[in-house]
PDB file of N, CA and C in Angstrom:
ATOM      1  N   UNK A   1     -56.324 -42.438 -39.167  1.00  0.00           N
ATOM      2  CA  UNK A   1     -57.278 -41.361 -39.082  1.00  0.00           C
ATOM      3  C   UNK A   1     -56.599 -40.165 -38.421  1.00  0.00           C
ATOM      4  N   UNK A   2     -56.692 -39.143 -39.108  1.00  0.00           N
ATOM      5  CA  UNK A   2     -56.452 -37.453 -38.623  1.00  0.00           C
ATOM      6  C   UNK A   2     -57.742 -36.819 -37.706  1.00  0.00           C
ATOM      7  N   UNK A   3     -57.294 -36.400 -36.663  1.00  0.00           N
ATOM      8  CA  UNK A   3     -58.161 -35.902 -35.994  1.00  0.00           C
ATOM      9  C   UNK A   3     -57.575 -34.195 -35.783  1.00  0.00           C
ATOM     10  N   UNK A   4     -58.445 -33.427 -36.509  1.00  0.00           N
ATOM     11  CA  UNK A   4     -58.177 -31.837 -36.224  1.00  0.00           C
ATOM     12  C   UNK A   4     -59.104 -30.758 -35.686  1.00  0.00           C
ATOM     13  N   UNK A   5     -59.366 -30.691 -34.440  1.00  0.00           N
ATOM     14  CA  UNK A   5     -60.364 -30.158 -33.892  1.00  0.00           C
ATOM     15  C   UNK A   5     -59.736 -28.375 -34.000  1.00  0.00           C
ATOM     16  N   UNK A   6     -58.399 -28.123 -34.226  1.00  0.00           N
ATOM     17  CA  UNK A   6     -57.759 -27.357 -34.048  1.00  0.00           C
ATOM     18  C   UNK A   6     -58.199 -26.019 -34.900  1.00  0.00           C
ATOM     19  N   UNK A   7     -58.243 -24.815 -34.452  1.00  0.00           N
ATOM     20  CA  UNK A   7     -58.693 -23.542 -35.457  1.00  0.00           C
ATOM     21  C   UNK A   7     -57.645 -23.358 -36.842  1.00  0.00           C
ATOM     22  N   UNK A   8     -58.071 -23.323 -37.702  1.00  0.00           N
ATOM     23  CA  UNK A   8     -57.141 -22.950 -38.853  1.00  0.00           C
ATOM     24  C   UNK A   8     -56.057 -22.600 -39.006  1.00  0.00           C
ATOM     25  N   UNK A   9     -56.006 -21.468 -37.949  1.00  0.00           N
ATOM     26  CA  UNK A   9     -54.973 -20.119 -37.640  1.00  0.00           C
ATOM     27  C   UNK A   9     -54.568 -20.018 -36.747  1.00  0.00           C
ATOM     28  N   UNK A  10     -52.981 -19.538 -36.241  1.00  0.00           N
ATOM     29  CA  UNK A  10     -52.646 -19.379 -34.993  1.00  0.00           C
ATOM     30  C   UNK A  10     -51.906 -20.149 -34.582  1.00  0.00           C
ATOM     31  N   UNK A  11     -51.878 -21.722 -34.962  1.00  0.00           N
ATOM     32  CA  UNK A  11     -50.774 -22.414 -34.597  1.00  0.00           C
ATOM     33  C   UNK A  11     -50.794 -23.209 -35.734  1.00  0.00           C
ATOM     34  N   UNK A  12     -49.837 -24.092 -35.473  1.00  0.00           N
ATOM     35  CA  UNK A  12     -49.394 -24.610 -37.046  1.00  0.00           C
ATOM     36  C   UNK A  12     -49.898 -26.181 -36.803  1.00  0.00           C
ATOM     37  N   UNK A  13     -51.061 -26.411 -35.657  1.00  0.00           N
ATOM     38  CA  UNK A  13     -51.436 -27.684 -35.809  1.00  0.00           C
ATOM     39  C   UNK A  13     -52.309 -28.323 -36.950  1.00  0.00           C
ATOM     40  N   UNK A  14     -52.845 -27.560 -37.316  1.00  0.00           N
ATOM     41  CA  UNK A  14     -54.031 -27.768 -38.730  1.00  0.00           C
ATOM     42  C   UNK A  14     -52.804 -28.275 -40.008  1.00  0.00           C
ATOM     43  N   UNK A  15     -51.950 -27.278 -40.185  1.00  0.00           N
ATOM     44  CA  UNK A  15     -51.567 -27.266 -41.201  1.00  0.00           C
ATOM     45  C   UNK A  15     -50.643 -28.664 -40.987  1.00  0.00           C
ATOM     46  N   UNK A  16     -50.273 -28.705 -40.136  1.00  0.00           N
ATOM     47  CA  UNK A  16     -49.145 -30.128 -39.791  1.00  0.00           C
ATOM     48  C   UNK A  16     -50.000 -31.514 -40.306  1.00  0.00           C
ATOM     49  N   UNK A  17     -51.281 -31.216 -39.694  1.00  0.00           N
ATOM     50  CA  UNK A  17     -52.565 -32.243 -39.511  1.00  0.00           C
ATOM     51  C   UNK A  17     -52.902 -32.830 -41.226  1.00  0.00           C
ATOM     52  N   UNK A  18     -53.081 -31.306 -41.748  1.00  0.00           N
ATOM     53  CA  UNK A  18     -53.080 -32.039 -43.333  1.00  0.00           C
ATOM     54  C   UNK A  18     -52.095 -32.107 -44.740  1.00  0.00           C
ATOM     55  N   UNK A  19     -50.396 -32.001 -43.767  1.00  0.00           N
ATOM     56  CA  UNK A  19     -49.310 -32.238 -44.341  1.00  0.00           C
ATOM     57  C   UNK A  19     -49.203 -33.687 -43.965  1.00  0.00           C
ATOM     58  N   UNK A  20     -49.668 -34.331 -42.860  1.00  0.00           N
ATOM     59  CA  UNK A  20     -49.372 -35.465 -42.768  1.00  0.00           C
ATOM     60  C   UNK A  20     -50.854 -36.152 -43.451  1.00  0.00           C
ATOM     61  N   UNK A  21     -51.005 -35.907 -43.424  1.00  0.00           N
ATOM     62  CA  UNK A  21     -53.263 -36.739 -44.179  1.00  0.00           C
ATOM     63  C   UNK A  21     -52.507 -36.830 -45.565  1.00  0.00           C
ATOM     64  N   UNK A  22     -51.535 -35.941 -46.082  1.00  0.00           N
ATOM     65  CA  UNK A  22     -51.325 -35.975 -47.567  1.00  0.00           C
ATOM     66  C   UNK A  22     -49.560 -36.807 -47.777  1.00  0.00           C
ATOM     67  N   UNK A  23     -49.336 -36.610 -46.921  1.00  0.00           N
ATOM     68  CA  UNK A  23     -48.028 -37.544 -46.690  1.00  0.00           C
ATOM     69  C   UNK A  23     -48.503 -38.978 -46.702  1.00  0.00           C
ATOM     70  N   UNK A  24     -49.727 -39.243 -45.760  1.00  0.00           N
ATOM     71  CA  UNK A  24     -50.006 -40.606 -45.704  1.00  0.00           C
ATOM     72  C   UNK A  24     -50.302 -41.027 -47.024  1.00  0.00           C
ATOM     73  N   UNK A  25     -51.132 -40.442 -48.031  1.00  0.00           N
ATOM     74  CA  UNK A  25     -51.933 -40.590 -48.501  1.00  0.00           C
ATOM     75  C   UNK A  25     -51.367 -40.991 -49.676  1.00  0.00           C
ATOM     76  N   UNK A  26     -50.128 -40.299 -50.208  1.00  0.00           N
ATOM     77  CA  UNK A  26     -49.120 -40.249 -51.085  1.00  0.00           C
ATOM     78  C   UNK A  26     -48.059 -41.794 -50.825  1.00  0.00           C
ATOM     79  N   UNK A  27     -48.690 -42.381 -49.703  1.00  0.00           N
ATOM     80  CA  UNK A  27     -48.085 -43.298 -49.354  1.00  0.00           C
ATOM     81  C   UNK A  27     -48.974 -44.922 -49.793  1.00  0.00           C
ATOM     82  N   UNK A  28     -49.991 -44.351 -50.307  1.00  0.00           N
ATOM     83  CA  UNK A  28     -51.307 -45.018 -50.398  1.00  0.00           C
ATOM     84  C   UNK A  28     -51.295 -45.640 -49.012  1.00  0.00           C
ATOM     85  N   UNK A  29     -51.950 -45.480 -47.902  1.00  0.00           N
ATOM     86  CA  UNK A  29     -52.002 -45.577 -46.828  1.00  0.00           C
ATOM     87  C   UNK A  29     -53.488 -44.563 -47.028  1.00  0.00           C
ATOM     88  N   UNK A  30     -54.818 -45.635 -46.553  1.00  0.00           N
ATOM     89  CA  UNK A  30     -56.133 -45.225 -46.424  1.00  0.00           C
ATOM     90  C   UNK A  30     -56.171 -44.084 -45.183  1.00  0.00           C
ATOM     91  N   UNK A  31     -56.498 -43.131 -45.744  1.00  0.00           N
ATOM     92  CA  UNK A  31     -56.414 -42.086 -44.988  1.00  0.00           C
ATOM     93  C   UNK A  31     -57.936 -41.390 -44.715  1.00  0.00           C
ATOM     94  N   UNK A  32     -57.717 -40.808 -43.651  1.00  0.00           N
ATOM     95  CA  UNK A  32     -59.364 -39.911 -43.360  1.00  0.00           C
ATOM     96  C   UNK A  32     -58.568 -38.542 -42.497  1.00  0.00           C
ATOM     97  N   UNK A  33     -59.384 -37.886 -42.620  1.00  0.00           N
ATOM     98  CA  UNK A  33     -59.089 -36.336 -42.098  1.00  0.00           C
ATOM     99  C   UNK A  33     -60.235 -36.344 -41.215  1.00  0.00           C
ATOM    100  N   UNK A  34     -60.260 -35.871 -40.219  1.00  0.00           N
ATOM    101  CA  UNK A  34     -62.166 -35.392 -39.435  1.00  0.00           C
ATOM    102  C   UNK A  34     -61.324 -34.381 -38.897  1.00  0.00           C
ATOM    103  N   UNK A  35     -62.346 -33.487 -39.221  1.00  0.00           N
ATOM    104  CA  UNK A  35     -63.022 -32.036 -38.789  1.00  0.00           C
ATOM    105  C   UNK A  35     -63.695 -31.761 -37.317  1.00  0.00           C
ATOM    106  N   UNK A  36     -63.403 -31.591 -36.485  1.00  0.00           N
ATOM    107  CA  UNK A  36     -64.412 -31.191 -35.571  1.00  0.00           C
ATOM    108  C   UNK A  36     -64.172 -29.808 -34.021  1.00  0.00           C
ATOM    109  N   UNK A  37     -64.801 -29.613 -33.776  1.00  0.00           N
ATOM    110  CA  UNK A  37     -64.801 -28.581 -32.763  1.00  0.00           C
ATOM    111  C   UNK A  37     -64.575 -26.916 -34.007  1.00  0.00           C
ATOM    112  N   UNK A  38     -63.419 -26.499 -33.439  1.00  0.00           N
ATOM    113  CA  UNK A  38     -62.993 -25.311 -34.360  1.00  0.00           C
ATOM    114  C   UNK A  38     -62.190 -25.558 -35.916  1.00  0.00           C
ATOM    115  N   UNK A  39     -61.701 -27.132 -35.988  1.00  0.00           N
ATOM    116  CA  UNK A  39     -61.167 -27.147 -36.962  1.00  0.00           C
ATOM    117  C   UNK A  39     -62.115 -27.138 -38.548  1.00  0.00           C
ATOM    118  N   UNK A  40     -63.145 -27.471 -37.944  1.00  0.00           N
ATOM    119  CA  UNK A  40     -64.391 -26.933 -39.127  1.00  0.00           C
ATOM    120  C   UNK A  40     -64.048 -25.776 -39.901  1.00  0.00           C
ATOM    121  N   UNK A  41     -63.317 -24.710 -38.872  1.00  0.00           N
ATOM    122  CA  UNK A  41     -63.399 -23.632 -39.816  1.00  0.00           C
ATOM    123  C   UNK A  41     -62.610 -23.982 -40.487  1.00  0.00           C
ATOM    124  N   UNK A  42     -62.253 -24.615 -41.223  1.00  0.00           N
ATOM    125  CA  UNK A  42     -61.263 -24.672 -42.354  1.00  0.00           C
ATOM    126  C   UNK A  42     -61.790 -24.647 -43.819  1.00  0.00           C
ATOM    127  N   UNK A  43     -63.120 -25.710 -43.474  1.00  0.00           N
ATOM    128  CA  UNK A  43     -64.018 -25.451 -44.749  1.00  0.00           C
ATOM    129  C   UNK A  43     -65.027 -24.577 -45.262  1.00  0.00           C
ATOM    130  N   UNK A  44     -64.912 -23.439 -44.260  1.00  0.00           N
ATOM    131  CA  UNK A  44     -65.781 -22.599 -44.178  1.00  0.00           C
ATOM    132  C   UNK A  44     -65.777 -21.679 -45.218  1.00  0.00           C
ATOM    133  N   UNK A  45     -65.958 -21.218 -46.636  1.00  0.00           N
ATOM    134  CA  UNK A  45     -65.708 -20.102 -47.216  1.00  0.00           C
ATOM    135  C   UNK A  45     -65.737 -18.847 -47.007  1.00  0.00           C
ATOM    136  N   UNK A  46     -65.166 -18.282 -47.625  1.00  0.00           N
ATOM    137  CA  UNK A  46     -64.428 -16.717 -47.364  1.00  0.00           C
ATOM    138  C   UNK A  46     -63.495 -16.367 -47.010  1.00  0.00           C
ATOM    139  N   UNK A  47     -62.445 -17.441 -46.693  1.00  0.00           N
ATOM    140  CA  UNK A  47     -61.114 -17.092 -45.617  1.00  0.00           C
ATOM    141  C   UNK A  47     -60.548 -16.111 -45.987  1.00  0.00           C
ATOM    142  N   UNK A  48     -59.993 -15.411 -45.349  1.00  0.00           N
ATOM    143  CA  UNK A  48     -58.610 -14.296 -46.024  1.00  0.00           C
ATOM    144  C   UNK A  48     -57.608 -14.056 -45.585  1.00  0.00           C
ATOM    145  N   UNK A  49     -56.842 -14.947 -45.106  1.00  0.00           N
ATOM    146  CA  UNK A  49     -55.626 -14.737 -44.242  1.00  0.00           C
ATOM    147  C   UNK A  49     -54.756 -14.090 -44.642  1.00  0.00           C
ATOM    148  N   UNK A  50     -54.644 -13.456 -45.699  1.00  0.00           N
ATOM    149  CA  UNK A  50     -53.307 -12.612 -45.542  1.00  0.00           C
ATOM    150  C   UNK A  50     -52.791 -11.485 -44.887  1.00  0.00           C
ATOM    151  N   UNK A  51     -53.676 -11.237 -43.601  1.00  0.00           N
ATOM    152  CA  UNK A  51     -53.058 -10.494 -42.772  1.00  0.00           C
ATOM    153  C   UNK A  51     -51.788 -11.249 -41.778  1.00  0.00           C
ATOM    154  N   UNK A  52     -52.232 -12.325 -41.930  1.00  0.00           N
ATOM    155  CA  UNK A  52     -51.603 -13.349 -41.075  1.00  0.00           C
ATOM    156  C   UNK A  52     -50.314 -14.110 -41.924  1.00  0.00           C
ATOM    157  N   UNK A  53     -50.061 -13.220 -42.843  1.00  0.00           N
ATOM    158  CA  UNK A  53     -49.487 -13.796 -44.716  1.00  0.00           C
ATOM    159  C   UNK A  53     -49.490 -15.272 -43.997  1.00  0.00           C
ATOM    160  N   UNK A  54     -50.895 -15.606 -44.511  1.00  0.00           N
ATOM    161  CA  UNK A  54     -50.610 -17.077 -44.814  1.00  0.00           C
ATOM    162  C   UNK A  54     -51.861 -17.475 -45.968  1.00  0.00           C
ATOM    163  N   UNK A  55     -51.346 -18.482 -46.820  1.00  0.00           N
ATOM    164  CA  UNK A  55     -52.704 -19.066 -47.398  1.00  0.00           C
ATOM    165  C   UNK A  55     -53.649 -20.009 -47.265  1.00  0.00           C
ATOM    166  N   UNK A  56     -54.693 -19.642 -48.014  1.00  0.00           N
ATOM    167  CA  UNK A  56     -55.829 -19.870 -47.454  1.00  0.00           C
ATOM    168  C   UNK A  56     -55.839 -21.543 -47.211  1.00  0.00           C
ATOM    169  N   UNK A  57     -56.104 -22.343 -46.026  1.00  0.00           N
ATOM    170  CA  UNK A  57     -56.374 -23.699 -45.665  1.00  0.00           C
ATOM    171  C   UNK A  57     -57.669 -23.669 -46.336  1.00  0.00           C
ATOM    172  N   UNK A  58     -58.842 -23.019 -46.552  1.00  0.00           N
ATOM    173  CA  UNK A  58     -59.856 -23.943 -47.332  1.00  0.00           C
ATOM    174  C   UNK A  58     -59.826 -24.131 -48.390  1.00  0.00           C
ATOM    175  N   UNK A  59     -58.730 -23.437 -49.142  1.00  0.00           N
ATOM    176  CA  UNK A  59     -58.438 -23.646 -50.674  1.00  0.00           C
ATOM    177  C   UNK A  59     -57.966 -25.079 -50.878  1.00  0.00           C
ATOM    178  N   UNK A  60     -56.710 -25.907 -49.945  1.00  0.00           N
ATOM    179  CA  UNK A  60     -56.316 -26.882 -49.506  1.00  0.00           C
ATOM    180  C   UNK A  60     -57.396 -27.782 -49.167  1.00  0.00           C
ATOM    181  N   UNK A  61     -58.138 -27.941 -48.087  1.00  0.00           N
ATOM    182  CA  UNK A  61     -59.399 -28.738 -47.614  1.00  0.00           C
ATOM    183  C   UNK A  61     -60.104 -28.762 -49.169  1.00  0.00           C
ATOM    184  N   UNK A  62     -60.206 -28.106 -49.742  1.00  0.00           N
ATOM    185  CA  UNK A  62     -61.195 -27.711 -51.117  1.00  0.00           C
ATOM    186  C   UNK A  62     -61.031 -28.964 -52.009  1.00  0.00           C
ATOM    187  N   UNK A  63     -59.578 -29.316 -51.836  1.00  0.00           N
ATOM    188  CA  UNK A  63     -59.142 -30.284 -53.150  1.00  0.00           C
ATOM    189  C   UNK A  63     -58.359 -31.362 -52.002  1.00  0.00           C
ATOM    190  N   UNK A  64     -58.475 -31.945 -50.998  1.00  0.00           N
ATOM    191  CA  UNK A  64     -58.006 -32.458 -50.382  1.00  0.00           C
ATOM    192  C   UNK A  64     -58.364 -34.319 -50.825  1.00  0.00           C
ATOM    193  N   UNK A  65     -59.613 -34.381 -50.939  1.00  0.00           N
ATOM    194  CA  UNK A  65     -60.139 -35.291 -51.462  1.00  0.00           C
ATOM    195  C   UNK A  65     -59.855 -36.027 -52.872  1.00  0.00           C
ATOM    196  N   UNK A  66     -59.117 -34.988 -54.036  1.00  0.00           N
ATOM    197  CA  UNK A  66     -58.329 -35.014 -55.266  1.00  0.00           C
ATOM    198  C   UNK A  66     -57.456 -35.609 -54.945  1.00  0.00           C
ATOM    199  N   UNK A  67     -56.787 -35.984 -53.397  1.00  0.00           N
ATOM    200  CA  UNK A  67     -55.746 -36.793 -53.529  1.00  0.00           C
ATOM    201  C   UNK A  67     -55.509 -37.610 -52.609  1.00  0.00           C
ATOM    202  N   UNK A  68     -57.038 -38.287 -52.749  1.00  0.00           N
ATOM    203  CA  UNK A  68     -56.979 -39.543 -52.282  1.00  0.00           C
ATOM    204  C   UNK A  68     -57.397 -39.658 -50.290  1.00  0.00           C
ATOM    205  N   UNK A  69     -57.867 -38.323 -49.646  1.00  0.00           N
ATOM    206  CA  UNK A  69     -57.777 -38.627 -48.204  1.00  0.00           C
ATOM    207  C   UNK A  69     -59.357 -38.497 -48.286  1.00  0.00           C
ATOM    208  N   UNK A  70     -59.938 -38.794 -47.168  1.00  0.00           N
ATOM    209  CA  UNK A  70     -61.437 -38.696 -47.406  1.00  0.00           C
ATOM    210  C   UNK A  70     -61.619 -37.732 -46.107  1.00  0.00           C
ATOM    211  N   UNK A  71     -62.573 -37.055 -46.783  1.00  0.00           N
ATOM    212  CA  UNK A  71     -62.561 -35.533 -45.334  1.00  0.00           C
ATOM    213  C   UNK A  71     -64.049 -35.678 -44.475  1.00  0.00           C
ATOM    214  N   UNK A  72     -64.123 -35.856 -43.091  1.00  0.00           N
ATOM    215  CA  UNK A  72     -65.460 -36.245 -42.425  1.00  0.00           C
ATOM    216  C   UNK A  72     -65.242 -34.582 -41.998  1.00  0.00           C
ATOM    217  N   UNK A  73     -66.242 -34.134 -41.567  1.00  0.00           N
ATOM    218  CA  UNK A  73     -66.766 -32.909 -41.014  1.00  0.00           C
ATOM    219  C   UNK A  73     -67.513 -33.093 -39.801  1.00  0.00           C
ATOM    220  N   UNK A  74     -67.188 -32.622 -38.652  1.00  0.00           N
ATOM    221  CA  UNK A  74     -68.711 -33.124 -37.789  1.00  0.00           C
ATOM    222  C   UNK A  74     -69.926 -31.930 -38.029  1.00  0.00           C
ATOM    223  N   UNK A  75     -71.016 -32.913 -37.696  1.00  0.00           N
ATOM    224  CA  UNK A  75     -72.085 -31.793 -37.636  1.00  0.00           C
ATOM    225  C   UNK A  75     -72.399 -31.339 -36.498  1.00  0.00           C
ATOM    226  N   UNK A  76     -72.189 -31.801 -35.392  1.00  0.00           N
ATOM    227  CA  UNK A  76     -72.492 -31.199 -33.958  1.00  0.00           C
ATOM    228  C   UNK A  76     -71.359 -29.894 -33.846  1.00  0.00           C
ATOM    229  N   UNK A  77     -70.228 -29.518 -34.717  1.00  0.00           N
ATOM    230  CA  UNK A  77     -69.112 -29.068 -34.792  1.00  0.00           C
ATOM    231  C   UNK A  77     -69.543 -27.580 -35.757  1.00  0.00           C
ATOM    232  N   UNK A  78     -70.233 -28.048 -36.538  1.00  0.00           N
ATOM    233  CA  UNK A  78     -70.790 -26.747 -37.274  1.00  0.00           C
ATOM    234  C   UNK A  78     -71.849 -25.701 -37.090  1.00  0.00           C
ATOM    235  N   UNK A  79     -73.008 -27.124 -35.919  1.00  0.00           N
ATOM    236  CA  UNK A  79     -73.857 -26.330 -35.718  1.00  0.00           C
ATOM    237  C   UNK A  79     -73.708 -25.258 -34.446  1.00  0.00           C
ATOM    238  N   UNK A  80     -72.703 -26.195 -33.536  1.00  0.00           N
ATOM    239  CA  UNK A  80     -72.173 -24.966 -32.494  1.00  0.00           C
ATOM    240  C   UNK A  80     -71.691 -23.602 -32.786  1.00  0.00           C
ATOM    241  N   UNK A  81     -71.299 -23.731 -34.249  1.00  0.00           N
ATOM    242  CA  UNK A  81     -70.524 -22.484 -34.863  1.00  0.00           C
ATOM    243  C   UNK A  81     -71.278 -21.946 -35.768  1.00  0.00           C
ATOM    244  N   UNK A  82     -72.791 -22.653 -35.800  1.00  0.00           N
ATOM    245  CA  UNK A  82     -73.606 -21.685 -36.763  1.00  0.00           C
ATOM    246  C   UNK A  82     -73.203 -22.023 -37.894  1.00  0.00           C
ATOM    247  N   UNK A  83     -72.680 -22.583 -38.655  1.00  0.00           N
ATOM    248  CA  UNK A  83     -72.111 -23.215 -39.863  1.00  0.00           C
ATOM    249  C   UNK A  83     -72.996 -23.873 -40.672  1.00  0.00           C
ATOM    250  N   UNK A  84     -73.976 -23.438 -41.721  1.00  0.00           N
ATOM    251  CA  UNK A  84     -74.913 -24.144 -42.556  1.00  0.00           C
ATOM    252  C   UNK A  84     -74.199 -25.470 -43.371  1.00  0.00           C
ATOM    253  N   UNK A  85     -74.545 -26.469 -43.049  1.00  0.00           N
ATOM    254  CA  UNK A  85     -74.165 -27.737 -43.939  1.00  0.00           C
ATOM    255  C   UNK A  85     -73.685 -27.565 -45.352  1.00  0.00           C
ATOM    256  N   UNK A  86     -74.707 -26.740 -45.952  1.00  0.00           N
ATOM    257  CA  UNK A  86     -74.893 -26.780 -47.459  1.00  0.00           C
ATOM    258  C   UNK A  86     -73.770 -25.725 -47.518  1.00  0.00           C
ATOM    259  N   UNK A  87     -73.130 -25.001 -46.322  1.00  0.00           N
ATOM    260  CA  UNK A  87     -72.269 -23.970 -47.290  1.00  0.00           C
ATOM    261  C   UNK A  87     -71.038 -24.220 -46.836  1.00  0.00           C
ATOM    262  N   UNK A  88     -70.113 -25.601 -46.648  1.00  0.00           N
ATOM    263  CA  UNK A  88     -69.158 -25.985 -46.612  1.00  0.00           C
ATOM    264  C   UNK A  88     -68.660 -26.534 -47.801  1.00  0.00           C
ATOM    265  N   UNK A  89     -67.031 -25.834 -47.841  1.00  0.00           N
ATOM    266  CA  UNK A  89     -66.548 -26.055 -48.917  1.00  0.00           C
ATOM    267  C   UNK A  89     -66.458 -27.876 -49.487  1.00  0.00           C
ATOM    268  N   UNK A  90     -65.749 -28.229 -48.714  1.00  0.00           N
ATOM    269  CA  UNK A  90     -65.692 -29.487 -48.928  1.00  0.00           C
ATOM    270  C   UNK A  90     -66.379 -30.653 -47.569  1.00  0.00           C
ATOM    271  N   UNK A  91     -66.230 -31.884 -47.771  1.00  0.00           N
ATOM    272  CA  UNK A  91     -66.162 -32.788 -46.875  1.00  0.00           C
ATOM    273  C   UNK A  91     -67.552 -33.409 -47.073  1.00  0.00           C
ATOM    274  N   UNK A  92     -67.424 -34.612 -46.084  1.00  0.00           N
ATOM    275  CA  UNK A  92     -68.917 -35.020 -45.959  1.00  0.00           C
ATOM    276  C   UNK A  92     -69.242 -34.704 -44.129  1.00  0.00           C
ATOM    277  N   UNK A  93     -70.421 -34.313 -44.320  1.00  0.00           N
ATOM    278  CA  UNK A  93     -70.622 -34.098 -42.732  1.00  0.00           C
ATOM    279  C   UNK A  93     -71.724 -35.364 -41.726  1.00  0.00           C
ATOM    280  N   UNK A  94     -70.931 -35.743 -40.949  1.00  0.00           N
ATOM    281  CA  UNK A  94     -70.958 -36.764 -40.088  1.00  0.00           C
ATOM    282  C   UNK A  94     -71.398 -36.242 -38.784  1.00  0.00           C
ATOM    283  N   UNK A  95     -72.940 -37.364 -38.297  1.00  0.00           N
ATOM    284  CA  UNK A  95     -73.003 -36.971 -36.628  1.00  0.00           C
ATOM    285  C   UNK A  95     -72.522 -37.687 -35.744  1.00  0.00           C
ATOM    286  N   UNK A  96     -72.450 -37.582 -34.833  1.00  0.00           N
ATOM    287  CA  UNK A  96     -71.805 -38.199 -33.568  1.00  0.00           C
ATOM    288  C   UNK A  96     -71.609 -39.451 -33.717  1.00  0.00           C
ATOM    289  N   UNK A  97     -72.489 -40.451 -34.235  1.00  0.00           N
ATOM    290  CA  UNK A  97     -72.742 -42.293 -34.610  1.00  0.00           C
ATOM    291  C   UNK A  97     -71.683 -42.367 -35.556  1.00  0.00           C
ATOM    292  N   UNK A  98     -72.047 -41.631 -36.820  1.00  0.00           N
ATOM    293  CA  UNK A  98     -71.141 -41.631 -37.562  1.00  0.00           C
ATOM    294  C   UNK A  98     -69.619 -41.593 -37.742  1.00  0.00           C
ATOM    295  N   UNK A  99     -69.147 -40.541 -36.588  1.00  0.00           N
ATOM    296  CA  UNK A  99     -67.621 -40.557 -36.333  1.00  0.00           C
ATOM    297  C   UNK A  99     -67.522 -41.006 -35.136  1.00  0.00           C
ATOM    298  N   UNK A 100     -68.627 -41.644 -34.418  1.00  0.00           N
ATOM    299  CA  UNK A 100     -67.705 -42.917 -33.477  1.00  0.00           C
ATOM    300  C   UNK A 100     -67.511 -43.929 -34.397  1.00  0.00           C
ATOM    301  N   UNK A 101     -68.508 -44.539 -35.164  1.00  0.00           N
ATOM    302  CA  UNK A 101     -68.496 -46.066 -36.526  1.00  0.00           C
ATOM    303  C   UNK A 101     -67.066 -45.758 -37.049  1.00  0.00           C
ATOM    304  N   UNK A 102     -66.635 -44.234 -37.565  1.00  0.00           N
ATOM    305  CA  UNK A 102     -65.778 -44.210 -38.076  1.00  0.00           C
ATOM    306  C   UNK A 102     -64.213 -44.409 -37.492  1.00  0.00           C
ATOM    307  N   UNK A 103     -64.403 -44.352 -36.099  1.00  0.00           N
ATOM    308  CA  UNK A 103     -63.033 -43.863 -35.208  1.00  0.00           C
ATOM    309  C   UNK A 103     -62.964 -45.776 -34.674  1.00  0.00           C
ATOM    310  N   UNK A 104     -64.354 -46.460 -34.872  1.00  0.00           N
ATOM    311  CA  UNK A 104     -64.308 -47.476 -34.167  1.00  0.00           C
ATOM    312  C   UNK A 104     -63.063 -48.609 -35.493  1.00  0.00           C
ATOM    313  N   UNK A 105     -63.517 -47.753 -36.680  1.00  0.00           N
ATOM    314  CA  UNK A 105     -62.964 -48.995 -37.600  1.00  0.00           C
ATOM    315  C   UNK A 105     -61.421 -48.105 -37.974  1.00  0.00           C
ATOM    316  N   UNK A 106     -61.126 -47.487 -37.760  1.00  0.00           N
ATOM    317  CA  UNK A 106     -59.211 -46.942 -37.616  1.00  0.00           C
ATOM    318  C   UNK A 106     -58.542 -48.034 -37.654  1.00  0.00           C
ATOM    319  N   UNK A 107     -57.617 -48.411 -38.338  1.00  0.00           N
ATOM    320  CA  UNK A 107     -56.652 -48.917 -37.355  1.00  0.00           C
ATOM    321  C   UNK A 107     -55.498 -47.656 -36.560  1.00  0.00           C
ATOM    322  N   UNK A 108     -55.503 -46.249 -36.162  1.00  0.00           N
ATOM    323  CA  UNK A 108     -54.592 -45.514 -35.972  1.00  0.00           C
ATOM    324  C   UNK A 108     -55.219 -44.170 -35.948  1.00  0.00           C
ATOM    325  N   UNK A 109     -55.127 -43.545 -34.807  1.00  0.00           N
ATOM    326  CA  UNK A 109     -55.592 -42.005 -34.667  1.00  0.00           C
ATOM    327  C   UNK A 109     -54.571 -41.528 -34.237  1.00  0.00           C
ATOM    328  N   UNK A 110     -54.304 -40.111 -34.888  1.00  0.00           N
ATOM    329  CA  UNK A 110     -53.510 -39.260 -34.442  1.00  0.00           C
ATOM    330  C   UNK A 110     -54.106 -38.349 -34.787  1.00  0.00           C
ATOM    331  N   UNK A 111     -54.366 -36.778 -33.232  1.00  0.00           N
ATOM    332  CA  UNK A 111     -54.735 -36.056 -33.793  1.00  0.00           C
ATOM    333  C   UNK A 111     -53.671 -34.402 -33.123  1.00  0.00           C
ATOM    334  N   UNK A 112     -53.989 -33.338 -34.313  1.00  0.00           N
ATOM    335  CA  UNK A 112     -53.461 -32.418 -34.691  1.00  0.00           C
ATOM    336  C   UNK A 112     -54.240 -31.007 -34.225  1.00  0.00           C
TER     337      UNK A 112
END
């Protein structure tokens, strides 16, 4: 399990976070991604980073699931940020029960 609480932008922990979710994954090695705190914003639509020339991470999160990693979202994580459920790009969104059940059955967390 990937744990990325980390903001999108600004440091290169996000992006490390789902170079390795897709490394694993490519490994067939059952993989999960979770979302939580600021790293939500990733699925957030509208990004535009190219001031920052970089591209867009929710385009990535968007199709992340196409290859095989399964993406949790928290919801206590979105609603702190005002983040409507229904208008996330991808993922499934999980409450607190949910991504402890999920963190309880890991065999392996590392987070980014």
């Amino acid at each position: 399990m990937v744990l990325i609480p980390s903001a999108p932008y600004g440091t290169a922990a996000m992006v490390e976070g789902y170079r390795y979710a897709i490394g694993m994954a490519s490994l067939e090695v059952d993989t999960t991604v979770v979302l939580l705190d600021d790293g939500v914003w990733a699925v957030y639509p509208g990004q535009n980073p190219k001031a920052l020339q970089m591209k867009s991470l929710g385009e990535a999160f968007a199709s992340i699931e196409d290859m095989g990693v399964k993406l949790l979202v928290s919801r206590e994580s979105l609603e702190e940020r005002g983040i409507p459920e229904d208008k996330i790009l991808a993922g499934r969104v999980v409450d607190r029960a949910g991504l402890g059940e999920a963190l309880a059955g890991a065999e392996g967390i590392i987070q980014f």
